[in-house]
PDB file of N, CA and C in Angstrom:
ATOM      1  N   UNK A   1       0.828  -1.178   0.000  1.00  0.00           N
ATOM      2  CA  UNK A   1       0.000   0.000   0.000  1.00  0.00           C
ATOM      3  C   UNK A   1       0.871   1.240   0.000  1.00  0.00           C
ATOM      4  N   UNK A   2       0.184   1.995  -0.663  1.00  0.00           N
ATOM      5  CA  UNK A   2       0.990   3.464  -0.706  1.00  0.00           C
ATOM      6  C   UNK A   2       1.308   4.137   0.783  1.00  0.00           C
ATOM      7  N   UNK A   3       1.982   4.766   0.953  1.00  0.00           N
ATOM      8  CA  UNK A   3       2.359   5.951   2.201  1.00  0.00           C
ATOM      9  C   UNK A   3       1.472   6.916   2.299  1.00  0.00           C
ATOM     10  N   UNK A   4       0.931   7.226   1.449  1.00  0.00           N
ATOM     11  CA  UNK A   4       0.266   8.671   1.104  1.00  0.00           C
ATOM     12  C   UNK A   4      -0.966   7.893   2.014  1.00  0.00           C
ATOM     13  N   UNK A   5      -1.700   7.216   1.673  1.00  0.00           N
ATOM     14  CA  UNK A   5      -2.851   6.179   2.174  1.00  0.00           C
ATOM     15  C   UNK A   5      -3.515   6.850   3.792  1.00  0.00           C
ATOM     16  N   UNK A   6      -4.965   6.786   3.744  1.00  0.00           N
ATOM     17  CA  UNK A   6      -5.379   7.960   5.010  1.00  0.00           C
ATOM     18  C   UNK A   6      -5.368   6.306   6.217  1.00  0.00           C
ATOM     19  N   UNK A   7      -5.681   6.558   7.142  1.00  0.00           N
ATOM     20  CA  UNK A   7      -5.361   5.158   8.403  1.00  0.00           C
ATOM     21  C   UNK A   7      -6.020   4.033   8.310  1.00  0.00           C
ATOM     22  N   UNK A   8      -5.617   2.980   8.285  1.00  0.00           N
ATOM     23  CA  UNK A   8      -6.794   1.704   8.148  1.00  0.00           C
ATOM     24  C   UNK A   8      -6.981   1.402   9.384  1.00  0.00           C
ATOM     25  N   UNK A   9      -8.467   1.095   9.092  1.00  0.00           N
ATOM     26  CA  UNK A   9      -9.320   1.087  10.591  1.00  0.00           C
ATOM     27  C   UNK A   9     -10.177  -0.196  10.285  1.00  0.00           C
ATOM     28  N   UNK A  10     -10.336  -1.123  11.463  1.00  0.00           N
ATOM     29  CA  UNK A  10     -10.886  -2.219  11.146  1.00  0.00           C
ATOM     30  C   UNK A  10     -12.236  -2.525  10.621  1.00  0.00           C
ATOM     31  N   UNK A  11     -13.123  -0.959  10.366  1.00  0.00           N
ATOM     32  CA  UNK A  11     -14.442  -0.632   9.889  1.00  0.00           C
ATOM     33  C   UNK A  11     -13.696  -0.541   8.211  1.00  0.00           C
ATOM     34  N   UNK A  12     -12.959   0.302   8.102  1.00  0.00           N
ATOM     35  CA  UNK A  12     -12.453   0.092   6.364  1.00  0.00           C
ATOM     36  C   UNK A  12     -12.048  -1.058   6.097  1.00  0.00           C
ATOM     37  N   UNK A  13     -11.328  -1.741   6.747  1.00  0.00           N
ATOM     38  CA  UNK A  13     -10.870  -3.388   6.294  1.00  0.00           C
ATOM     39  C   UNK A  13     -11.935  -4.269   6.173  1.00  0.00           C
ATOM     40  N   UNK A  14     -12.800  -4.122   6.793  1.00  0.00           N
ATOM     41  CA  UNK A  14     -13.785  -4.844   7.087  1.00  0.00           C
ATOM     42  C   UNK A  14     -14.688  -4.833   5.699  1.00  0.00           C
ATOM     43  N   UNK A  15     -15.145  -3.219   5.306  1.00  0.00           N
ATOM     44  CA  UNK A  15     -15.974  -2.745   4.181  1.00  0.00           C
ATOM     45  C   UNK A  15     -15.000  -3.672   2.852  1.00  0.00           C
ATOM     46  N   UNK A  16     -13.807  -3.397   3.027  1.00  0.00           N
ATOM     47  CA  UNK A  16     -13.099  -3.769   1.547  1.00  0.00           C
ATOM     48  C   UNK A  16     -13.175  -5.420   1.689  1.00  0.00           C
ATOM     49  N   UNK A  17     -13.142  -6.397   2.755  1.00  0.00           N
ATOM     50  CA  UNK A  17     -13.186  -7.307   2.626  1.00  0.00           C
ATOM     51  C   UNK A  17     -14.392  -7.616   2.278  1.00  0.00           C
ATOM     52  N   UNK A  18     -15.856  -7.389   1.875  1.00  0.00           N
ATOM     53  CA  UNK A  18     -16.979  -7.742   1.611  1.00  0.00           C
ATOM     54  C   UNK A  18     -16.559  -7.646   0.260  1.00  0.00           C
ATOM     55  N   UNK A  19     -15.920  -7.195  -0.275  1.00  0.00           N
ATOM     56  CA  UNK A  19     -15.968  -6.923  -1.834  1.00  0.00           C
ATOM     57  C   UNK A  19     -14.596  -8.607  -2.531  1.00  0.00           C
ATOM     58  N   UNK A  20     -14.364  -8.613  -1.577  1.00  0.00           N
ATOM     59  CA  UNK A  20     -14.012 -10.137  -1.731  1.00  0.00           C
ATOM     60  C   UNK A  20     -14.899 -11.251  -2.127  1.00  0.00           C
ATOM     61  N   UNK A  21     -14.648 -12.075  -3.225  1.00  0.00           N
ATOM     62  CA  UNK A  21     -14.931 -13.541  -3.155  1.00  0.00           C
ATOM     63  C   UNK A  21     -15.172 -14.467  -1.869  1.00  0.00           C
ATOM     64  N   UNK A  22     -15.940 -15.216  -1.501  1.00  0.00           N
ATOM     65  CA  UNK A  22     -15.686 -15.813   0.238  1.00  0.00           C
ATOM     66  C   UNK A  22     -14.679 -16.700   0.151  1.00  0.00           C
ATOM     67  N   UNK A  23     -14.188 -17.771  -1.051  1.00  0.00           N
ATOM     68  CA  UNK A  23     -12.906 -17.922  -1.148  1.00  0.00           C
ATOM     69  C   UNK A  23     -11.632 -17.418  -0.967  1.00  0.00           C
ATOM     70  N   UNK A  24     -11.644 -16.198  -1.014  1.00  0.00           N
ATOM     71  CA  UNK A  24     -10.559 -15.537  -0.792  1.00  0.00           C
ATOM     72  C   UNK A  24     -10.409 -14.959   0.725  1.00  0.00           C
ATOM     73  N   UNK A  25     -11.734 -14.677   0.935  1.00  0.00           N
ATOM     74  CA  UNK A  25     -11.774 -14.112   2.189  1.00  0.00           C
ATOM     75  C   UNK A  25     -11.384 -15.249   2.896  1.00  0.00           C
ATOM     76  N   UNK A  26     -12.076 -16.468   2.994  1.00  0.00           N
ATOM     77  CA  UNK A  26     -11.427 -17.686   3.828  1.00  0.00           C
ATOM     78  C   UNK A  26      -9.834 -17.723   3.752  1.00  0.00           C
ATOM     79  N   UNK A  27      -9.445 -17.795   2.265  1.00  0.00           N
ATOM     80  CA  UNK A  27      -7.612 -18.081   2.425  1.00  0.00           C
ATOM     81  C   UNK A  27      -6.933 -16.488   2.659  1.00  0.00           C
ATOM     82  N   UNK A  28      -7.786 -15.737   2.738  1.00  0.00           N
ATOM     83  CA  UNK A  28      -7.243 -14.403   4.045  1.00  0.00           C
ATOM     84  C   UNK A  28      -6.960 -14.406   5.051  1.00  0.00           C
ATOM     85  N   UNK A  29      -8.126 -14.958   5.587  1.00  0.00           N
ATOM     86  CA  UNK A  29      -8.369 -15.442   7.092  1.00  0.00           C
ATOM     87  C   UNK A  29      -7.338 -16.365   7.449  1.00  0.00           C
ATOM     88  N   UNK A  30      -7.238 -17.735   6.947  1.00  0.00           N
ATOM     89  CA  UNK A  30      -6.600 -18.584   6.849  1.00  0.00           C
ATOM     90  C   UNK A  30      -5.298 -18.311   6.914  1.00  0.00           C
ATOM     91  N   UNK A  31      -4.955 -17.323   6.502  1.00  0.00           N
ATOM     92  CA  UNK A  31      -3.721 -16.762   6.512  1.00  0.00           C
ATOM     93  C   UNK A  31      -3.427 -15.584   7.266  1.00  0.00           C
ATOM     94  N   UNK A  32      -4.055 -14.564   7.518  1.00  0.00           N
ATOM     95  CA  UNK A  32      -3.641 -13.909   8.312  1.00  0.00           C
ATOM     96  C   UNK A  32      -3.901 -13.503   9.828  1.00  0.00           C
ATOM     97  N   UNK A  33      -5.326 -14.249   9.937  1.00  0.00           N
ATOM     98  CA  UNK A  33      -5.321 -14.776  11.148  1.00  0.00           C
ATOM     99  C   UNK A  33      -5.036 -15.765  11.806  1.00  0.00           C
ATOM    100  N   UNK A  34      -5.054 -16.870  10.966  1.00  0.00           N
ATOM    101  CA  UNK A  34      -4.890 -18.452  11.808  1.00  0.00           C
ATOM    102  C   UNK A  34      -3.291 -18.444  11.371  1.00  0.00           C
ATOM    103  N   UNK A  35      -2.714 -17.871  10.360  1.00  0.00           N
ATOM    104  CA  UNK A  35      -0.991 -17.766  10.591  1.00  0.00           C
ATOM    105  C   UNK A  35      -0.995 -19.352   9.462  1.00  0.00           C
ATOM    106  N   UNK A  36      -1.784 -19.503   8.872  1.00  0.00           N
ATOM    107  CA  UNK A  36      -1.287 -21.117   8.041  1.00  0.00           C
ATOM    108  C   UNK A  36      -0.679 -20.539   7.076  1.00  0.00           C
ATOM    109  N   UNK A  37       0.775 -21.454   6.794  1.00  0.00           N
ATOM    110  CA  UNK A  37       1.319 -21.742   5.516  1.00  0.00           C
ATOM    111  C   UNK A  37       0.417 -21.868   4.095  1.00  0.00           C
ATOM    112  N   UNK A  38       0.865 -21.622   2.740  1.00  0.00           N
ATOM    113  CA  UNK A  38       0.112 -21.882   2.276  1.00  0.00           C
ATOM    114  C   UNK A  38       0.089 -23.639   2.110  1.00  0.00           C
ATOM    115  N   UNK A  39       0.677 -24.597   2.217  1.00  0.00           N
ATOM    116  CA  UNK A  39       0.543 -25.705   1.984  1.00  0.00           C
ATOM    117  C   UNK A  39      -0.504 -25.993   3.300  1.00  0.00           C
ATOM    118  N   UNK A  40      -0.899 -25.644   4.036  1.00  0.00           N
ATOM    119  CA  UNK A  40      -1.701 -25.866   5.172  1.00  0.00           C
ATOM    120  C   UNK A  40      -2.749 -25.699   4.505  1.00  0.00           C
ATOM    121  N   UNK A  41      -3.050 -24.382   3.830  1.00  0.00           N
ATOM    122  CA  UNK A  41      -4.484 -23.939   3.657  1.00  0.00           C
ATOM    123  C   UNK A  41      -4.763 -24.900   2.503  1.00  0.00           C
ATOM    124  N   UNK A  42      -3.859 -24.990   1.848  1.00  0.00           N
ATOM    125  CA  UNK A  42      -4.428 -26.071   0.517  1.00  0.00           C
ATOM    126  C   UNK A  42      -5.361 -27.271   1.053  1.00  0.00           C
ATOM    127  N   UNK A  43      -4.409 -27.623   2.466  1.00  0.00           N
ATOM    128  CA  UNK A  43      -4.507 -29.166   3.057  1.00  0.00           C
ATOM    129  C   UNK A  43      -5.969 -28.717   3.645  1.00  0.00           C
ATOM    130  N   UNK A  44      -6.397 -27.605   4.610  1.00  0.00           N
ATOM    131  CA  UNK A  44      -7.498 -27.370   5.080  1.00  0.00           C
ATOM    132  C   UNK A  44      -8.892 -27.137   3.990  1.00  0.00           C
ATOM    133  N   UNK A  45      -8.254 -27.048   2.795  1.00  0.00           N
ATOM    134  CA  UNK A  45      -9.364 -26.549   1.778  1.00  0.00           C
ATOM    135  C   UNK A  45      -9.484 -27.518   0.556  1.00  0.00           C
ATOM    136  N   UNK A  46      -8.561 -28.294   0.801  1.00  0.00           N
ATOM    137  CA  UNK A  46      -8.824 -29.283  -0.102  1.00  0.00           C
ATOM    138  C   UNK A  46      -8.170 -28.825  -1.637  1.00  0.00           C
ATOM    139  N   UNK A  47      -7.233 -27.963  -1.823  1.00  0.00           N
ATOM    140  CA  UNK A  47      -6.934 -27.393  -3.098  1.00  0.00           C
ATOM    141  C   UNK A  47      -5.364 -27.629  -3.029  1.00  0.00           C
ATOM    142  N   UNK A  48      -5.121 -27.002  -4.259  1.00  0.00           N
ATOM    143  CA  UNK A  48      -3.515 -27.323  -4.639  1.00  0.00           C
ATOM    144  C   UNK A  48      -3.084 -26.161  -3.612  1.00  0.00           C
ATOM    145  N   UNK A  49      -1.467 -26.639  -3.443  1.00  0.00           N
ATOM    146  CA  UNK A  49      -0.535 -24.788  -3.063  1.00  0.00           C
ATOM    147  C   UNK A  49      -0.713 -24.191  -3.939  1.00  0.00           C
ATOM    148  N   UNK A  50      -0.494 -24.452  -5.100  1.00  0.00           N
ATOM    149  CA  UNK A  50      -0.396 -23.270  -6.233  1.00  0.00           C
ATOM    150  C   UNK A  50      -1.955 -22.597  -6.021  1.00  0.00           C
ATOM    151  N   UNK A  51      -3.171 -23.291  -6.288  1.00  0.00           N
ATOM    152  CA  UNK A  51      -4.322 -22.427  -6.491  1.00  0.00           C
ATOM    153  C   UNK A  51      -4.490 -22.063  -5.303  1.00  0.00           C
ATOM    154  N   UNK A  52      -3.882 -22.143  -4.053  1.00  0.00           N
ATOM    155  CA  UNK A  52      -4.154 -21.412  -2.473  1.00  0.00           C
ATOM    156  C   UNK A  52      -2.952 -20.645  -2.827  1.00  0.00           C
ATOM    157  N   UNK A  53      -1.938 -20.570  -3.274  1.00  0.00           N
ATOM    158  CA  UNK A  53      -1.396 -19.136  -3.160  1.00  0.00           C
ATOM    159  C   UNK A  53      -1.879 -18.457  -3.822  1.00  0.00           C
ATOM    160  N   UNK A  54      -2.573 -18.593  -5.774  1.00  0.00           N
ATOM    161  CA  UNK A  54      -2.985 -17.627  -6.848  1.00  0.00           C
ATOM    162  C   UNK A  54      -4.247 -16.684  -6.260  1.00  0.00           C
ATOM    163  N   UNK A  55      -5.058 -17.461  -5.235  1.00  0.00           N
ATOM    164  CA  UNK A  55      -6.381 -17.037  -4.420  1.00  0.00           C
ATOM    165  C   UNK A  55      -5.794 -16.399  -3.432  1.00  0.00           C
ATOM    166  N   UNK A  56      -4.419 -16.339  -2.349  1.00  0.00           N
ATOM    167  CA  UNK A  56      -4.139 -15.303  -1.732  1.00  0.00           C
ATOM    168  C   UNK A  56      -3.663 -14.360  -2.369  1.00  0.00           C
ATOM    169  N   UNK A  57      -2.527 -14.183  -3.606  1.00  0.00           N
ATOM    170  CA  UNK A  57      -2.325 -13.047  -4.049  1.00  0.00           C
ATOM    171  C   UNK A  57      -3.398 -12.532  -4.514  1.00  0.00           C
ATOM    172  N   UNK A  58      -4.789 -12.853  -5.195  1.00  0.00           N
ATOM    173  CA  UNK A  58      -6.108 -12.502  -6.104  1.00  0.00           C
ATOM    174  C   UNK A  58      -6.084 -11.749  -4.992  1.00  0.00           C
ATOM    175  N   UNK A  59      -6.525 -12.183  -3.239  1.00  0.00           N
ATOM    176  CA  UNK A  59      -7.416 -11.337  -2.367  1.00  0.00           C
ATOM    177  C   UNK A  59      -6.764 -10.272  -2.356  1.00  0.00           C
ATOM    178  N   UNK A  60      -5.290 -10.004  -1.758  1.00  0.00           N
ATOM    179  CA  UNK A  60      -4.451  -9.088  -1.166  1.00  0.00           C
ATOM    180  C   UNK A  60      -4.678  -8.029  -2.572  1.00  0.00           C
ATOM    181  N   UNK A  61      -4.557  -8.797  -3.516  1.00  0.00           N
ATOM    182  CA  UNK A  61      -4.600  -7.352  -4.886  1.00  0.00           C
ATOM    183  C   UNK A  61      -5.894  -6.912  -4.893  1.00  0.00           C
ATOM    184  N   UNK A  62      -7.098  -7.698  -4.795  1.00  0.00           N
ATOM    185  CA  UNK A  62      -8.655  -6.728  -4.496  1.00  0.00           C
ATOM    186  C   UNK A  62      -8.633  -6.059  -3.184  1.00  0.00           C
ATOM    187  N   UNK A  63      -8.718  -6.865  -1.852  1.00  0.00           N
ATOM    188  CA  UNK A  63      -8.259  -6.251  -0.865  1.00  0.00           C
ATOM    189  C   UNK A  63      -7.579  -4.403  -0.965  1.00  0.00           C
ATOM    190  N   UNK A  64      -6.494  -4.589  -2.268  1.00  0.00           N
ATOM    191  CA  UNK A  64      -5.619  -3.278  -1.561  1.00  0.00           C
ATOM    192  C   UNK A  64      -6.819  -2.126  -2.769  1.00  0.00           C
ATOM    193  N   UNK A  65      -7.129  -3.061  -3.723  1.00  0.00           N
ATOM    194  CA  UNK A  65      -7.317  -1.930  -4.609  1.00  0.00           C
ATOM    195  C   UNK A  65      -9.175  -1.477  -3.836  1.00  0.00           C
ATOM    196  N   UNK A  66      -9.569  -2.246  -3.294  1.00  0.00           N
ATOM    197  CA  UNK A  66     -10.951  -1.799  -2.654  1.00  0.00           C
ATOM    198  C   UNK A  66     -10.339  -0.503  -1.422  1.00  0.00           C
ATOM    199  N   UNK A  67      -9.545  -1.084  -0.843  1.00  0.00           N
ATOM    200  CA  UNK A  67      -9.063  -0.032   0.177  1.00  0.00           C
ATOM    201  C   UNK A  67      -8.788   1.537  -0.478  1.00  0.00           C
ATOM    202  N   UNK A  68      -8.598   1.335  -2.064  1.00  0.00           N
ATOM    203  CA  UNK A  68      -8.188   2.251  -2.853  1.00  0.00           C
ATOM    204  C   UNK A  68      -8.886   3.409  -2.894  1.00  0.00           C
ATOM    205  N   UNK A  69      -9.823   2.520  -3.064  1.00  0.00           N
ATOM    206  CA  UNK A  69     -11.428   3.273  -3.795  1.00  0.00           C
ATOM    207  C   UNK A  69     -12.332   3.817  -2.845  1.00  0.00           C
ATOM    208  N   UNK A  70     -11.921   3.560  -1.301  1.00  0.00           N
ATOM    209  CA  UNK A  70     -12.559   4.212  -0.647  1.00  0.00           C
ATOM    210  C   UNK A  70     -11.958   5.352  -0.523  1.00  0.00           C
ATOM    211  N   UNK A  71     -10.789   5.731  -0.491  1.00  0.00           N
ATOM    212  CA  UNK A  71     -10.111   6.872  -0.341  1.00  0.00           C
ATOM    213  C   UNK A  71     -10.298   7.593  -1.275  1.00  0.00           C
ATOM    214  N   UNK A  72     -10.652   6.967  -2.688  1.00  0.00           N
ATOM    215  CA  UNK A  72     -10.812   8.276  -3.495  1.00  0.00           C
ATOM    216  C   UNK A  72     -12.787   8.389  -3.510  1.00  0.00           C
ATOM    217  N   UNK A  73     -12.580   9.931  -4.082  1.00  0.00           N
ATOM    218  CA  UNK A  73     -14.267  10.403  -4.570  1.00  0.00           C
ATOM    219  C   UNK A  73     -14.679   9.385  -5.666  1.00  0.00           C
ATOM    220  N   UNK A  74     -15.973   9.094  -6.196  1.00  0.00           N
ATOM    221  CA  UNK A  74     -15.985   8.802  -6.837  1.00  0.00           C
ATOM    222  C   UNK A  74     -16.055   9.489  -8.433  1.00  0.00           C
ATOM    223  N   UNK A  75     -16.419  10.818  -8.227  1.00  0.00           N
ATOM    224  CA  UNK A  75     -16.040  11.110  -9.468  1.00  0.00           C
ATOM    225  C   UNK A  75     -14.694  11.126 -10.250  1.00  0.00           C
ATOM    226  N   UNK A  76     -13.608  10.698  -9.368  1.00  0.00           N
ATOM    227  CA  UNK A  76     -11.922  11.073  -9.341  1.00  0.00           C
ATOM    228  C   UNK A  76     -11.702   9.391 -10.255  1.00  0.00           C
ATOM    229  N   UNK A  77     -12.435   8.425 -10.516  1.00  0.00           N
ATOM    230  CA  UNK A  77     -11.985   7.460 -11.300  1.00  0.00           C
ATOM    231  C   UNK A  77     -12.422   7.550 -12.829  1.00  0.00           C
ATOM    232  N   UNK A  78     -12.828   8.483 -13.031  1.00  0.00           N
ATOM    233  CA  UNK A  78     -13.272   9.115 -14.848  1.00  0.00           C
ATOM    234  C   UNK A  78     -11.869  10.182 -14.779  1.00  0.00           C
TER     235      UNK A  78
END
């Protein structure tokens, strides 16, 4: 995330995580709360490492860019 970026507050994290897939949100969770490897989450979800890591980088890149979009107006994306 940028520097410039106004404070993340667990009401904004919260808003940008709805705009998540629940797949992703799970291997979020999965990961940044429960602390699993990705070969864990594969094992807990029944999927490859590779498609549990491609689904954590997917979240973290919607994740940052939703966080984005709250900061800006919306007329500021035309």
């Amino acid at each position: 995330m940028a520097k410039d970026r106004t404070k993340l507050t667990l009401e904004r994290l919260e808003r940008a995580a709805l705009r998540l897939r629940p797949i992703e949100r799970r291997v979020l969770v999965l990961s940044a709360r429960e602390r699993l490897s990705i070969a864990e989450i594969a094992a807990r979800l029944g999927i490859t490492s590779e498609a549990a890591e491609r689904i954590l980088v997917a979240a973290l890149c919607r994740l940052d860019r939703a966080l984005e979009r709250q900061e800006r107006a919306w007329w500021r994306f035309w």
